[in-house]
C-alpha atoms as a PDB file:
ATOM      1  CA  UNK A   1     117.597 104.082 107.536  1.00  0.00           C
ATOM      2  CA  UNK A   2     116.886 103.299 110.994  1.00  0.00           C
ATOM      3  CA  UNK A   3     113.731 101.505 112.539  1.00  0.00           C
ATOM      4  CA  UNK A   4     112.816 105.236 114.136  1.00  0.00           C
ATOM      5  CA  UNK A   5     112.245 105.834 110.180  1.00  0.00           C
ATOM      6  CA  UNK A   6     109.720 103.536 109.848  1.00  0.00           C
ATOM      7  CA  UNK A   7     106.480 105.320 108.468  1.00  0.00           C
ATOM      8  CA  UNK A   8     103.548 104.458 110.117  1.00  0.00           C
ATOM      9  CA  UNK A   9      99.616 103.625 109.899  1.00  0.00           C
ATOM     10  CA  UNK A  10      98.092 106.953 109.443  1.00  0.00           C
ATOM     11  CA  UNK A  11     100.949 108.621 107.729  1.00  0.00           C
ATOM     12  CA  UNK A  12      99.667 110.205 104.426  1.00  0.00           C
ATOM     13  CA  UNK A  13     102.786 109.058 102.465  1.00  0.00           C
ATOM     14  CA  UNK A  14     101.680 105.621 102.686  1.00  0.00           C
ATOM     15  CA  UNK A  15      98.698 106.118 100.693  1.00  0.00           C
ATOM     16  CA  UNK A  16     100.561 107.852  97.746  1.00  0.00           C
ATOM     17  CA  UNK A  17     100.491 105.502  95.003  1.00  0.00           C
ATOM     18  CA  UNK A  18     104.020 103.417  94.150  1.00  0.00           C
ATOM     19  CA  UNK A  19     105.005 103.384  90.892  1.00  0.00           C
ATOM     20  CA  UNK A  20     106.536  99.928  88.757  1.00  0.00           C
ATOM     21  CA  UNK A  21     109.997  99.253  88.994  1.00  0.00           C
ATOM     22  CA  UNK A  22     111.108  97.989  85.318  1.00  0.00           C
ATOM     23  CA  UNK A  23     113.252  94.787  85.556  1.00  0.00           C
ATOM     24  CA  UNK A  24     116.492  96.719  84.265  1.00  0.00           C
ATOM     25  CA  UNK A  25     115.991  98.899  86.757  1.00  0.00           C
ATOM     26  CA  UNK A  26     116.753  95.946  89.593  1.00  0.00           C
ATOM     27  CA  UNK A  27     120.285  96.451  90.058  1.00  0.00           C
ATOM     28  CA  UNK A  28     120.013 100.737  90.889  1.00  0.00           C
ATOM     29  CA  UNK A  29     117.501  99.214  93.859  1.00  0.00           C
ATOM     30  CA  UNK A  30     119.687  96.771  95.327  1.00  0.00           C
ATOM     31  CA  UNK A  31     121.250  99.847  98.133  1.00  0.00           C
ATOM     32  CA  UNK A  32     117.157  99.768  98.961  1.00  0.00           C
ATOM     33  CA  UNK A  33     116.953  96.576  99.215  1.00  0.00           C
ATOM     34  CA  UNK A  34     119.762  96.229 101.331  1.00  0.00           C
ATOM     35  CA  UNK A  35     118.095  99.153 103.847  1.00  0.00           C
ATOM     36  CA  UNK A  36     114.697  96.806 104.110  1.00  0.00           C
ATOM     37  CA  UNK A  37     116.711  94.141 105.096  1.00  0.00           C
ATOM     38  CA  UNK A  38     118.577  95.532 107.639  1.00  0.00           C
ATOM     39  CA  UNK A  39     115.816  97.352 109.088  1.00  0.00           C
ATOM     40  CA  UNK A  40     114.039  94.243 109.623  1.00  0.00           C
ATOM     41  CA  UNK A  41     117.064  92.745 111.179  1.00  0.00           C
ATOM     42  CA  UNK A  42     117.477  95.819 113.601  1.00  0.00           C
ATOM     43  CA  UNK A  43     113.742  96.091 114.225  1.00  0.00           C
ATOM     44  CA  UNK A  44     113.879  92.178 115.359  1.00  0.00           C
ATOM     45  CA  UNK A  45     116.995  92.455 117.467  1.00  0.00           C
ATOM     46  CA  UNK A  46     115.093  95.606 119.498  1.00  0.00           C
ATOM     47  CA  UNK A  47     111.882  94.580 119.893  1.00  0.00           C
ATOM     48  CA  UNK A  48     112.004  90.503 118.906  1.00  0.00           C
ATOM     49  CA  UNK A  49     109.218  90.650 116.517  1.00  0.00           C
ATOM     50  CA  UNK A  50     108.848  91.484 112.958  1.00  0.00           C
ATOM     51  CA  UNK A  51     108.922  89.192 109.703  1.00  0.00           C
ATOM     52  CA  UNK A  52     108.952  91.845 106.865  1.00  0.00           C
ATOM     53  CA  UNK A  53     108.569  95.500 105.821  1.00  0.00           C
ATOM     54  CA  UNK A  54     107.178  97.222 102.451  1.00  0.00           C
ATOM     55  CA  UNK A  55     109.140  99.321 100.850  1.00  0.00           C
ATOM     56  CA  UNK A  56     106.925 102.249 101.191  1.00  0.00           C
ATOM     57  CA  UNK A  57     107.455 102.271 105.224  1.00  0.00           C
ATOM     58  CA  UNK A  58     110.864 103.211 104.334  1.00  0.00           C
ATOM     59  CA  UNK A  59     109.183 105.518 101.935  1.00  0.00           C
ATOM     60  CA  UNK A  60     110.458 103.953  98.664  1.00  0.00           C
ATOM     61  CA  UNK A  61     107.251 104.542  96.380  1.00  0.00           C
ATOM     62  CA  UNK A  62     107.979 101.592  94.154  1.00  0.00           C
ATOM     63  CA  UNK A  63     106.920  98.580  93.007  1.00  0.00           C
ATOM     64  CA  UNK A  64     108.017  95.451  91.501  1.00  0.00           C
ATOM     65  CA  UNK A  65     105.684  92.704  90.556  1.00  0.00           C
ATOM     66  CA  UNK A  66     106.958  89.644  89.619  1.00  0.00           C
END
């Protein structure tokens, strides 16, 4: 995933409801986790902001609540 990937306000996929990530279920994330990561490292380096990014602007509808 690249920063051009990066939904934005107004897109109608970020008001789609996530649904839970189960705790044995970590581990199959961890590739998506990786991808938020770097995107937030690649969005900093271009444009030398940014501190974080949901996992629905990469549109990953889940969530993990801890």
């Amino acid at each position: 995933m690249s920063i051009d990937k990066i939904l934005l306000l107004g897109d109608e996929r970020l008001y789609k409801t996530s649904g839970d990530v189960d705790f044995s279920e970590l581990n199959d994330f961890l590739p998506e986790i990786n991808e938020l990561h770097k995107t937030v490292v690649d969005y900093r380096n271009k444009y030398g902001a940014g501190r974080a990014i949901a996992a629905p602007q990469l549109g990953l509808k889940k969530n993990y609540l801890f």
